[in-house]
N, C-alpha and C. Protein backbone atom coordinates (compact mmCIF):
# COMPACT_ATOMS: atom_id res chain seq x y z
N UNK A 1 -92.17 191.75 -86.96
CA UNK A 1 -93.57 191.53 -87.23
C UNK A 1 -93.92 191.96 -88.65
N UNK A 2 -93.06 193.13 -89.65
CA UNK A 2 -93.62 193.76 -90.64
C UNK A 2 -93.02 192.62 -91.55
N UNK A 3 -91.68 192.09 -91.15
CA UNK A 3 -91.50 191.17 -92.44
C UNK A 3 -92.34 190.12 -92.67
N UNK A 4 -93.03 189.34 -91.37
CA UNK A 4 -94.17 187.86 -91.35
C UNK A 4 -95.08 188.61 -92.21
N UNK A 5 -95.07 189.82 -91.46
CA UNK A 5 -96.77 190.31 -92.07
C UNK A 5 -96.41 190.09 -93.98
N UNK A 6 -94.89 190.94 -94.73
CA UNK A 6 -95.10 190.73 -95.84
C UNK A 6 -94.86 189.52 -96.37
N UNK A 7 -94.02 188.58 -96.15
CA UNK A 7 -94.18 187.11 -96.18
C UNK A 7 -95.90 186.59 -96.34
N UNK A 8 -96.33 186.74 -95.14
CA UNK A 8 -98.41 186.39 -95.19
C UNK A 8 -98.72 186.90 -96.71
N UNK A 9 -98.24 188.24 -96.87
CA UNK A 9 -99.20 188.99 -97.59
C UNK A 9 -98.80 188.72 -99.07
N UNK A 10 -97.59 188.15 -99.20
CA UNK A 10 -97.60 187.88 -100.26
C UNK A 10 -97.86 186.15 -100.41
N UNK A 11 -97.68 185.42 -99.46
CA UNK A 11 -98.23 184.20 -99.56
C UNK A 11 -99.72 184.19 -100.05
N UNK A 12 -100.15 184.89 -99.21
CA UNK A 12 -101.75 185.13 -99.92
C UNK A 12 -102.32 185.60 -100.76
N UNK A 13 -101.34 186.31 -101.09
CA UNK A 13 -101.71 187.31 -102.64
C UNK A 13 -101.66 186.01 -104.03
N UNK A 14 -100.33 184.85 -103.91
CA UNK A 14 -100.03 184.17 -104.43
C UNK A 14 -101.16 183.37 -104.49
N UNK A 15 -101.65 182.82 -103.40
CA UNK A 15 -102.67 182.09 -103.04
C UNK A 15 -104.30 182.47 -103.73
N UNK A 16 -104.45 183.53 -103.43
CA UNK A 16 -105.45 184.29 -103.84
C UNK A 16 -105.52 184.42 -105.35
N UNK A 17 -104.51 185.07 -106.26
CA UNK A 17 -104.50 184.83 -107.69
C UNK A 17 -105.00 183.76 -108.46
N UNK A 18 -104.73 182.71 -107.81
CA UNK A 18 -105.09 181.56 -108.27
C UNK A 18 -104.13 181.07 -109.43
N UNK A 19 -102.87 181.54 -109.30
CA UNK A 19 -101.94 180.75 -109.86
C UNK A 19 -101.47 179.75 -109.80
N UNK A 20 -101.84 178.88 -108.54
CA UNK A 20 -101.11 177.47 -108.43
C UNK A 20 -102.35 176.42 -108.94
N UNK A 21 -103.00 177.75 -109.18
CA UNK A 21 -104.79 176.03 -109.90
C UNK A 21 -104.08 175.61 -110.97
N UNK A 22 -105.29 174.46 -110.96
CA UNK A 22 -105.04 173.91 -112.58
C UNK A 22 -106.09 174.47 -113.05
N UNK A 23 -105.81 175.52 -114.28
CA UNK A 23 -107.05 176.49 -114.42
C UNK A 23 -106.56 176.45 -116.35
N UNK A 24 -107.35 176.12 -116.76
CA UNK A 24 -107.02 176.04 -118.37
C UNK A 24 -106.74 176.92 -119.37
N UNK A 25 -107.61 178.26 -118.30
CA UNK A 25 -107.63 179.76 -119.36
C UNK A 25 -107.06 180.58 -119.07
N UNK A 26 -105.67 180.12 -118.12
CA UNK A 26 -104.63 180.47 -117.76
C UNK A 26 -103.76 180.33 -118.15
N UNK A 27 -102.53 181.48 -118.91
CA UNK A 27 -101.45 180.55 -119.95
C UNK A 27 -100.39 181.59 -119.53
N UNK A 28 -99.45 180.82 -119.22
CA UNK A 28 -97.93 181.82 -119.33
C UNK A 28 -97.10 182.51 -120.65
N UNK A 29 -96.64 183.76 -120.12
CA UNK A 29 -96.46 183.91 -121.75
C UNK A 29 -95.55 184.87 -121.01
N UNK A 30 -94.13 185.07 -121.98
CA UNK A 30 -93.11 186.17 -121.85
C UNK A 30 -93.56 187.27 -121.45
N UNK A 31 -93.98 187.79 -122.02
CA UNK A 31 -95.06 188.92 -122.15
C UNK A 31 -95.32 189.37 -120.82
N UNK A 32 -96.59 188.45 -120.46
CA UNK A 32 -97.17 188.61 -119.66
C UNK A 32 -96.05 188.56 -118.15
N UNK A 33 -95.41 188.09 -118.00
CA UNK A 33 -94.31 187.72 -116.98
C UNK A 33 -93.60 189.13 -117.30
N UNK A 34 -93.02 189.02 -118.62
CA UNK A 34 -92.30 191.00 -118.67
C UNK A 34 -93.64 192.00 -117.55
N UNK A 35 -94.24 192.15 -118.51
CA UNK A 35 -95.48 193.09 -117.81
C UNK A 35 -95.78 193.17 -116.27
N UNK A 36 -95.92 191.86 -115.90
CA UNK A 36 -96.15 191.63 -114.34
C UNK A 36 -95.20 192.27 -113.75
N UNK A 37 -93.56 191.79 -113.95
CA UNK A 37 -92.54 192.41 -113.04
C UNK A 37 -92.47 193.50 -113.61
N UNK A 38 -92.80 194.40 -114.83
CA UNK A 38 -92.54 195.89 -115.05
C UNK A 38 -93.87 196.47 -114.24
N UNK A 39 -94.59 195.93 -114.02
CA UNK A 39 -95.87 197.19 -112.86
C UNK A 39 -95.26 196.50 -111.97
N UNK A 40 -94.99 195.62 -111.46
CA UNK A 40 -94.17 195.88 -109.93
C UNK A 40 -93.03 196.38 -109.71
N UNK A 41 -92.47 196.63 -110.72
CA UNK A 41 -91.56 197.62 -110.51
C UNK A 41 -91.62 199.24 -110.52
N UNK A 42 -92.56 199.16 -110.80
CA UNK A 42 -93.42 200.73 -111.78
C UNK A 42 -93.95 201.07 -110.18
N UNK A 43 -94.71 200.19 -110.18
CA UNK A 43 -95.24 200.33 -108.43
C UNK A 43 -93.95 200.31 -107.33
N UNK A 44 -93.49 199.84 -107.47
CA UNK A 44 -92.24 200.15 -106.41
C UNK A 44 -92.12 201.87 -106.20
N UNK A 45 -91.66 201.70 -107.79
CA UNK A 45 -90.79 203.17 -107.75
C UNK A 45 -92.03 204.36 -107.50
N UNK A 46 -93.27 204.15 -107.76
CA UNK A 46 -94.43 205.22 -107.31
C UNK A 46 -94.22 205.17 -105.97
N UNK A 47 -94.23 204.48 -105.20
CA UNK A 47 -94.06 204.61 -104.02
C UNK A 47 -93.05 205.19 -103.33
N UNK A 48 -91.94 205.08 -104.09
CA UNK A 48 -90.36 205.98 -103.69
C UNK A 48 -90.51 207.02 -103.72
N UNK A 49 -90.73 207.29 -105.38
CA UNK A 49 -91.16 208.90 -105.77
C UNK A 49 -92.69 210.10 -104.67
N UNK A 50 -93.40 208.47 -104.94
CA UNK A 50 -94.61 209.70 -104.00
C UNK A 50 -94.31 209.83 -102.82
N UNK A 51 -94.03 208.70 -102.03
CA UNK A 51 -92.95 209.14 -100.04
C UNK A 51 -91.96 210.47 -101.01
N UNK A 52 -91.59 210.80 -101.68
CA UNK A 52 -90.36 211.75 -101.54
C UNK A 52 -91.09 213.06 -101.91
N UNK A 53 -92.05 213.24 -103.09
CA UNK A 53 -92.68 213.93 -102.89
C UNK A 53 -93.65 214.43 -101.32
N UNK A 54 -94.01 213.61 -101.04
CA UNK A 54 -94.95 213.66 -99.56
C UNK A 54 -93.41 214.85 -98.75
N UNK A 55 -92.64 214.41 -98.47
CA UNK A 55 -91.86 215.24 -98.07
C UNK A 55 -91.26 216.25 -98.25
N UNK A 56 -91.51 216.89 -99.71
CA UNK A 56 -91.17 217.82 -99.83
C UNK A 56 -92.60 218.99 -100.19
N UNK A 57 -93.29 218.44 -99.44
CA UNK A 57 -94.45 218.87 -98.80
C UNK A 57 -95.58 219.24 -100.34
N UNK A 58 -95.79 218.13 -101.27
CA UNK A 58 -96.46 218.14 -102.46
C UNK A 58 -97.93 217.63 -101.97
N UNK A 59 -99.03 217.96 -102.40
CA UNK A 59 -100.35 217.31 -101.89
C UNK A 59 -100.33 215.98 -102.57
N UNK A 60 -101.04 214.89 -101.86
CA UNK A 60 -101.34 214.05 -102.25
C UNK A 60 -101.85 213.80 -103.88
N UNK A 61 -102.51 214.71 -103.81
CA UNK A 61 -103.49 214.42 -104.84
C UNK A 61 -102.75 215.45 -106.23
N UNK A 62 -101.71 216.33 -105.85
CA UNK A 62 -101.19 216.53 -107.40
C UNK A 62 -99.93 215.16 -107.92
N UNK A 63 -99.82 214.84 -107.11
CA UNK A 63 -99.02 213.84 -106.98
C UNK A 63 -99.53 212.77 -107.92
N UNK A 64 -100.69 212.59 -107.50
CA UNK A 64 -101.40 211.77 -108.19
C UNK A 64 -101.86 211.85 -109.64
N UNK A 65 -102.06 213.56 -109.61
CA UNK A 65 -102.74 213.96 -111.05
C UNK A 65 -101.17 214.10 -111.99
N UNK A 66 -100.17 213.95 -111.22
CA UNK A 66 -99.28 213.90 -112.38
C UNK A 66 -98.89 212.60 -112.63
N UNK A 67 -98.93 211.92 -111.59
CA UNK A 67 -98.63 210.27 -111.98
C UNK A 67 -100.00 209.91 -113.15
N UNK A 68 -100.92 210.32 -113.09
CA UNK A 68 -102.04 209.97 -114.05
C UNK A 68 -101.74 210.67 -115.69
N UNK A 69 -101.38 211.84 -115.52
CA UNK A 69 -100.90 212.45 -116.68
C UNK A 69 -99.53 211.41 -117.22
N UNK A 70 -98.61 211.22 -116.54
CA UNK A 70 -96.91 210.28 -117.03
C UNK A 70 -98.09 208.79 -117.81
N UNK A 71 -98.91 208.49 -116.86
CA UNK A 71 -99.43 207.01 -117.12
C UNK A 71 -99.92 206.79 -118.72
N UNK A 72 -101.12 208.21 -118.84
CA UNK A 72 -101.94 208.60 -119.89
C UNK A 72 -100.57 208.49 -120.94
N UNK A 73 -100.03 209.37 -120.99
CA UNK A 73 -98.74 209.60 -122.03
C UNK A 73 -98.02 208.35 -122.23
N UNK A 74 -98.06 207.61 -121.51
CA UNK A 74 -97.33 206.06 -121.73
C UNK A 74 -97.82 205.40 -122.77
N UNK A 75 -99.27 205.43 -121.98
CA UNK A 75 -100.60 204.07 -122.54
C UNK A 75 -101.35 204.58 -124.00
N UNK A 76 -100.99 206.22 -124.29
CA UNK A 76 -101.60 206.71 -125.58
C UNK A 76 -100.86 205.97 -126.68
N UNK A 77 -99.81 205.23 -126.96
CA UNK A 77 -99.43 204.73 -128.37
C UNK A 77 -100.09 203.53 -128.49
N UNK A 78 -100.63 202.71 -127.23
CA UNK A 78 -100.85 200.98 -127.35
C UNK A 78 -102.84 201.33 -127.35
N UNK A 79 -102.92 202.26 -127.01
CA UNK A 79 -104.74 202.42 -127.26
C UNK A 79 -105.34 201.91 -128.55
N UNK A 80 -106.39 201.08 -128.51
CA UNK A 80 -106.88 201.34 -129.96
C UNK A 80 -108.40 202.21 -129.74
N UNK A 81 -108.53 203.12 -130.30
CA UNK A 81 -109.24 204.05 -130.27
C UNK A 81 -110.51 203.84 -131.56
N UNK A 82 -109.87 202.83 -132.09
CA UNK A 82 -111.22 202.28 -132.98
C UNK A 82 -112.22 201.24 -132.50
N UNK A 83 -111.61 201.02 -131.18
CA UNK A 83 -112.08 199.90 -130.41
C UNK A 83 -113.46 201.01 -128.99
N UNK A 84 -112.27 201.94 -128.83
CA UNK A 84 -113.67 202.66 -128.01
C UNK A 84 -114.68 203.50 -128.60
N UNK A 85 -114.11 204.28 -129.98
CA UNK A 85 -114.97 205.04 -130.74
C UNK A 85 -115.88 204.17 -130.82
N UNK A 86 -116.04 202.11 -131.18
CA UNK A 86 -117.28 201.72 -131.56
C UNK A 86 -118.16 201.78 -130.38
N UNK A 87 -117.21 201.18 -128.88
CA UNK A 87 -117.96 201.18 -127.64
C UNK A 87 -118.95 202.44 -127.81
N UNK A 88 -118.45 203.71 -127.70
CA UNK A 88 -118.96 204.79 -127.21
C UNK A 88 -119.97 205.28 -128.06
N UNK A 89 -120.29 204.56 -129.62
CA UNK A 89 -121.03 205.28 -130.13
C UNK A 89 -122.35 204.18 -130.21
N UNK A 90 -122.28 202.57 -129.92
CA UNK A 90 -123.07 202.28 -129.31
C UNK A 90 -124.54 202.57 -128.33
N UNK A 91 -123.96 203.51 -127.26
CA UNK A 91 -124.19 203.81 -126.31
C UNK A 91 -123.94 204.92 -125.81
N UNK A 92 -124.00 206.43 -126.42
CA UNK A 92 -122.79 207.55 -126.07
C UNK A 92 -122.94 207.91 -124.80
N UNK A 93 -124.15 207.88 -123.86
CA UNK A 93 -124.35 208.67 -122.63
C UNK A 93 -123.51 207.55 -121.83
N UNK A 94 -124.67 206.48 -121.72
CA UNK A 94 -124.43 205.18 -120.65
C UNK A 94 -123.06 204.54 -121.01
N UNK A 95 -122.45 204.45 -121.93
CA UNK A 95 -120.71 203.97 -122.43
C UNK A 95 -119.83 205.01 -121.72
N UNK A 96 -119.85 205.67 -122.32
CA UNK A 96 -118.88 207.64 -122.04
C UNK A 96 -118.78 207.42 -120.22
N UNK A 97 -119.96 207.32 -119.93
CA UNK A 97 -119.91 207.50 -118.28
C UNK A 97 -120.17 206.28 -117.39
N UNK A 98 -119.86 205.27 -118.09
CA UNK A 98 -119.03 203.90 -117.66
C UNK A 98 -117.61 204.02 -117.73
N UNK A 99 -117.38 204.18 -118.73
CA UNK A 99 -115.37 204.19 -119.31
C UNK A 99 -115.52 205.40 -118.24
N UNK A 100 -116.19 206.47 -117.80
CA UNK A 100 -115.08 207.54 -116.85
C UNK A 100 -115.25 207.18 -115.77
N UNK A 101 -116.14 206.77 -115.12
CA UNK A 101 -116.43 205.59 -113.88
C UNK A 101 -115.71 204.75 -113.67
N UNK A 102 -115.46 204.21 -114.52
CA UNK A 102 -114.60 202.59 -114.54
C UNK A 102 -113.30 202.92 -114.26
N UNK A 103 -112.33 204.00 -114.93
CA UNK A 103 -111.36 204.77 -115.03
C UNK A 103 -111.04 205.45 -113.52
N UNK A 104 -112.09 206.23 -113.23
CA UNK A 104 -112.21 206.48 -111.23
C UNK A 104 -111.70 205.72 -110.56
N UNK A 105 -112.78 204.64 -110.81
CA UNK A 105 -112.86 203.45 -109.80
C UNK A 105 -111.20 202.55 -109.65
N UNK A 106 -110.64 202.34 -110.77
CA UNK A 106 -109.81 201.05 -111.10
C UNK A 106 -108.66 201.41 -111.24
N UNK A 107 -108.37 203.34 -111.53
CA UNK A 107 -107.12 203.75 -111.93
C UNK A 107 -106.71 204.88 -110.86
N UNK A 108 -107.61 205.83 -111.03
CA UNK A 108 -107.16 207.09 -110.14
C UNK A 108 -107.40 206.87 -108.69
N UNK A 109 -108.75 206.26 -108.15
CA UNK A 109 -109.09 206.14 -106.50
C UNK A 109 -107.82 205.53 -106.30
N UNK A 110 -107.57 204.61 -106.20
CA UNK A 110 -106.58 203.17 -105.34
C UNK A 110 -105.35 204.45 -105.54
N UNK A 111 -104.68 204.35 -106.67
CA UNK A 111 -103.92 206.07 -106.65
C UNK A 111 -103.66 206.84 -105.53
N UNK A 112 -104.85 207.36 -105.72
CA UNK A 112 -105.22 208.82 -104.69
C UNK A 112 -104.89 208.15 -103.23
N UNK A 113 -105.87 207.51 -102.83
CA UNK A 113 -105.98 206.51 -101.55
C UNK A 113 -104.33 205.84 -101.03
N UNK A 114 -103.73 205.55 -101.90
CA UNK A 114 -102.69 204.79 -101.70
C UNK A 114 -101.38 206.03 -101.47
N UNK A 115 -101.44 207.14 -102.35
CA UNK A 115 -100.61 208.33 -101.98
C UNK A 115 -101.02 209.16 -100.43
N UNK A 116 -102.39 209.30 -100.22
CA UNK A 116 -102.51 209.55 -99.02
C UNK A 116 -102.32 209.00 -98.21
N UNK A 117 -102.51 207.73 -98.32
CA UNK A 117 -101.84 206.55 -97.26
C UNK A 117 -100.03 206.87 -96.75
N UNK A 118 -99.73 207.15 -97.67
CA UNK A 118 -98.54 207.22 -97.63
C UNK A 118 -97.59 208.62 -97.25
N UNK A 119 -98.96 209.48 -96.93
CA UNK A 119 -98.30 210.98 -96.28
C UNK A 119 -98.73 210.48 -95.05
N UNK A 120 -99.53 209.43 -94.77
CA UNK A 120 -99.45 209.13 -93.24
C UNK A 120 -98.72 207.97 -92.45
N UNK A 121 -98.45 207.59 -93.40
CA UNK A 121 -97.55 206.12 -92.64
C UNK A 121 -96.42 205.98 -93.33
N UNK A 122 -95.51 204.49 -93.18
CA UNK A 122 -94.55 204.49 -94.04
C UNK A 122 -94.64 203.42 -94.96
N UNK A 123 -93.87 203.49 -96.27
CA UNK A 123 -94.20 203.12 -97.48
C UNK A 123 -94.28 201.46 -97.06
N UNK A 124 -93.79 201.24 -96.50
CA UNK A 124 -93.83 199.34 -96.39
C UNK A 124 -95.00 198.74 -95.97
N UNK A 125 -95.50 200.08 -94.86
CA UNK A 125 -96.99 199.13 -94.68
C UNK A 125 -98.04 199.76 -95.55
N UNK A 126 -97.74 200.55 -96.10
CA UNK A 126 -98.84 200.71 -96.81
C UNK A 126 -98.58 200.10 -98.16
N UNK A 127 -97.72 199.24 -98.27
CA UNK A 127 -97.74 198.81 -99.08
C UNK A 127 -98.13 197.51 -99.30
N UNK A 128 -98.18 197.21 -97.72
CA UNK A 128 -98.73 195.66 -97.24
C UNK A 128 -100.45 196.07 -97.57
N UNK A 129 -100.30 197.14 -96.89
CA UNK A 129 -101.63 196.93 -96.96
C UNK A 129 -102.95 196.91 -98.27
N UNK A 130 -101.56 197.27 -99.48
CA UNK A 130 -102.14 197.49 -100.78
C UNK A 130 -102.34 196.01 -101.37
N UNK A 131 -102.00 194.64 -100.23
CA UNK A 131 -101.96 192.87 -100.38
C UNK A 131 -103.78 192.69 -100.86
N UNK A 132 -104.73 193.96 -99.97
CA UNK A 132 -106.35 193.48 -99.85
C UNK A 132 -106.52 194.23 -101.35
N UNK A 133 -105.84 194.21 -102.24
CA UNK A 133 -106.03 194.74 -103.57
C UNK A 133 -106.95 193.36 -104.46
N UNK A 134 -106.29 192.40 -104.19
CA UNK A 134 -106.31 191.29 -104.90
C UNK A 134 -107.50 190.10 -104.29
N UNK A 135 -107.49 190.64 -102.96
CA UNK A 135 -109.01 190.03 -101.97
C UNK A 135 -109.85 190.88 -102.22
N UNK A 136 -109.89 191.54 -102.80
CA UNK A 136 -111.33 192.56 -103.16
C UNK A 136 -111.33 192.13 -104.46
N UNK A 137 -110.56 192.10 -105.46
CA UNK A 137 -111.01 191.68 -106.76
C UNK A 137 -111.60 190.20 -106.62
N UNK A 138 -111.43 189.15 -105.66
CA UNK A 138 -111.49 188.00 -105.58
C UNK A 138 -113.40 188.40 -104.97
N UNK A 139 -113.40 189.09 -104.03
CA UNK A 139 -114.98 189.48 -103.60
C UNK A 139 -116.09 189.73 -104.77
N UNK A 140 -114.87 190.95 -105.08
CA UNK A 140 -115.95 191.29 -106.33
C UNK A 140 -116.53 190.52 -107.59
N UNK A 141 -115.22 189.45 -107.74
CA UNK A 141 -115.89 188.94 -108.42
C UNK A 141 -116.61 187.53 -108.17
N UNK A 142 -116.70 187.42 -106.73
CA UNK A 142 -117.78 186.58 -106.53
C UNK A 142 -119.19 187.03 -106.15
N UNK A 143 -119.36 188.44 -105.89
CA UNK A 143 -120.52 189.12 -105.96
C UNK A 143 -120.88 189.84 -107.50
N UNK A 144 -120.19 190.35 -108.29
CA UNK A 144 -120.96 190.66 -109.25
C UNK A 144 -120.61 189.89 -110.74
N UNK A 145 -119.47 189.01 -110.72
CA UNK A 145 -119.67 188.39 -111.73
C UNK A 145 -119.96 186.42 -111.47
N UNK A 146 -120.60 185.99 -110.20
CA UNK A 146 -120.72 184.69 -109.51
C UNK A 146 -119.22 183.83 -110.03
N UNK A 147 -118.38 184.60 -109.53
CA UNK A 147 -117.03 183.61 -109.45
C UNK A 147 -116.93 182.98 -108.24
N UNK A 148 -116.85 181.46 -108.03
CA UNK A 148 -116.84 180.95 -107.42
C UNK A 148 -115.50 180.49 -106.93
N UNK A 149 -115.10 181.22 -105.34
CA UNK A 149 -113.18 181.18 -105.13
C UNK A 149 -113.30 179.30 -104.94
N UNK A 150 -111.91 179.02 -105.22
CA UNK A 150 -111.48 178.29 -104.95
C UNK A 150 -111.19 178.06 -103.31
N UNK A 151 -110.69 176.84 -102.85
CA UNK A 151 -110.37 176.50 -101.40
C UNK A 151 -108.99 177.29 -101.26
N UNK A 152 -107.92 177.04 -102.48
CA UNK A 152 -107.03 178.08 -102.38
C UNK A 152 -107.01 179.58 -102.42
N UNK A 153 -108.32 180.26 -103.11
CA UNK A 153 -107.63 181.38 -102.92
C UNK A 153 -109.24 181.74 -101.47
N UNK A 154 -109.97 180.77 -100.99
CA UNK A 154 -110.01 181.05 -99.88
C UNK A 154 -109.14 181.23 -98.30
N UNK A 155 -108.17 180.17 -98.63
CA UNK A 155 -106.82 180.25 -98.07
C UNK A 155 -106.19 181.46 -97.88
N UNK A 156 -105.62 182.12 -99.37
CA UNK A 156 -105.43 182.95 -99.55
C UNK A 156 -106.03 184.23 -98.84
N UNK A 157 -107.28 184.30 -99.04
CA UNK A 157 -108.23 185.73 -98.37
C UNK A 157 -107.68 185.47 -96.70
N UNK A 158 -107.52 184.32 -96.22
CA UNK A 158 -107.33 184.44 -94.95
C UNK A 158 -105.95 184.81 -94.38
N UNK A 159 -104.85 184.15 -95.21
CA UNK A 159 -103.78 184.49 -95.13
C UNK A 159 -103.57 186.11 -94.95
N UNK A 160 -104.12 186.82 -95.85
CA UNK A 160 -103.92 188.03 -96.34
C UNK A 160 -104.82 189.05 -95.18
N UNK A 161 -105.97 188.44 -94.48
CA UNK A 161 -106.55 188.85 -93.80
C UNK A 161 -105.62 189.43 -92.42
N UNK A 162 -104.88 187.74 -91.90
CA UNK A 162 -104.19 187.28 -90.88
C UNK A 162 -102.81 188.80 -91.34
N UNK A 163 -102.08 188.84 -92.15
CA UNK A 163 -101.26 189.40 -92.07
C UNK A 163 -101.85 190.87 -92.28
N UNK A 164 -102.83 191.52 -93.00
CA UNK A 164 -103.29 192.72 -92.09
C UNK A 164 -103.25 192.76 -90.58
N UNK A 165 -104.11 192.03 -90.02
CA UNK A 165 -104.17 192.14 -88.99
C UNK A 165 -103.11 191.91 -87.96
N UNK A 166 -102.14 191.33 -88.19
CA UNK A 166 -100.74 191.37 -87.24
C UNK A 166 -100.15 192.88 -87.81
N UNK A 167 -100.18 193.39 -88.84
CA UNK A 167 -99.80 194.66 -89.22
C UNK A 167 -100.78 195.25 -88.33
N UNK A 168 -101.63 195.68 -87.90
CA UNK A 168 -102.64 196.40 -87.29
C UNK A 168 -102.33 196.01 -85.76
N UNK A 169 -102.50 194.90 -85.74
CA UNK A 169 -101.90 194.96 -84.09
C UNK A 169 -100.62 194.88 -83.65
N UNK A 170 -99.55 194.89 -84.59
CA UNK A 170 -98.35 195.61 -83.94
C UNK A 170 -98.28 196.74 -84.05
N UNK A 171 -98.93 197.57 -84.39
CA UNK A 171 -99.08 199.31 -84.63
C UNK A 171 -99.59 199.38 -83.61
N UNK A 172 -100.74 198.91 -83.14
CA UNK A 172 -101.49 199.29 -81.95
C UNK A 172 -100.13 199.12 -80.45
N UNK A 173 -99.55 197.50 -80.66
CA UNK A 173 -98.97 197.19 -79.47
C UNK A 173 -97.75 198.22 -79.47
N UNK A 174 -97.20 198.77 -80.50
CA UNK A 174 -96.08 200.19 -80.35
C UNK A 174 -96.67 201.35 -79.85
N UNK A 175 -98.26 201.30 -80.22
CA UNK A 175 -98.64 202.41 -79.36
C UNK A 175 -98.80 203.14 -78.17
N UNK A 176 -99.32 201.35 -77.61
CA UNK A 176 -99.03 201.20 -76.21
C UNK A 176 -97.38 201.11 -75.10
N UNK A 177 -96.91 201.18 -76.14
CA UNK A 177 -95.34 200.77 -75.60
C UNK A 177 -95.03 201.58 -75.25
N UNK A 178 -95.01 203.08 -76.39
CA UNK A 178 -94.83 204.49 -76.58
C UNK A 178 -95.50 205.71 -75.44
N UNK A 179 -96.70 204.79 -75.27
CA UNK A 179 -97.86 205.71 -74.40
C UNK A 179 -96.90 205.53 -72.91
């Protein structure tokens, strides 16, 4: 059941991206293809490392504050800092405490959430379940920026829905097996 479920979940994730449109302001590039498979690989291995930490009985959440510290130290040479000094002086209150908001929201929560996930279950489904990553960006941005989904990556939301939910009800039906 966990492999359909990741099969679904990545069918739908695929689906959902909206990579198979014909979408114009969409362009392939080395780059971008390097990058993609280096955070999925980056993400893989967080997940190895934080299950191994989880077991050697580390809290969730320093776990996290050091994966945020390795990240920071990565991403400090490619920053341009002449680019936020203008943001921030724009605007210093309402900018400053957007960028640390935005930063919460988009970098450290899903983080945090996703390492605790993972002192309670095991890394595969919570990793399925990290598929509604990409159906929430698809929500969000049809509620706050009026993006209008496509039939495919409505497809998609359902696909991705469908394979949560067979993940959820074969957990339940082992429960009952067990009971």
């Amino acid at each position: 059941m966990k492999i359909i479920s990741i099969i679904l979940a990545l069918v739908g994730c695929v689906l959902t991206s909206g990579i198979l449109e014909n979408n114009t302001s969409m362009h392939w590039t080395w780059i971008g293809i390097l990058v993609g498979g280096a955070g999925a690989v980056f993400y893989a291995l967080y997940s190895v490392f934080s299950k191994i930490g989880i077991k050697k009985d580390y809290p969730a959440l320093t776990i996290t504050f050091y994966s945020m510290v390795a990240i920071a130290v990565v991403l400090l040479p490619f920053t341009q800092w002449g680019h936020i000094a203008h943001y921030i002086t724009v605007n210093p209150v309402r900018n400053t405490l957007f960028m640390l908001m935005h930063s919460l929201c988009t970098a450290v929560c899903p983080y945090a959430f996703y390492t605790v996930a993972l002192d309670h279950m095991e890394a595969g489904k919570a990793s399925i379940l990290c598929s509604c990553e990409l159906v929430a960006a698809m929500v969000f941005g049809f509620f706050f920026f009026r993006e209008i989904p496509t039939v495919l990556s409505i497809a998609g939301l359902i696909i991705v829905w469908i394979a949560l939910a067979m993940l959820v009800l074969s957990d339940k039906k082992q429960e009952v097996v067990e009971e």
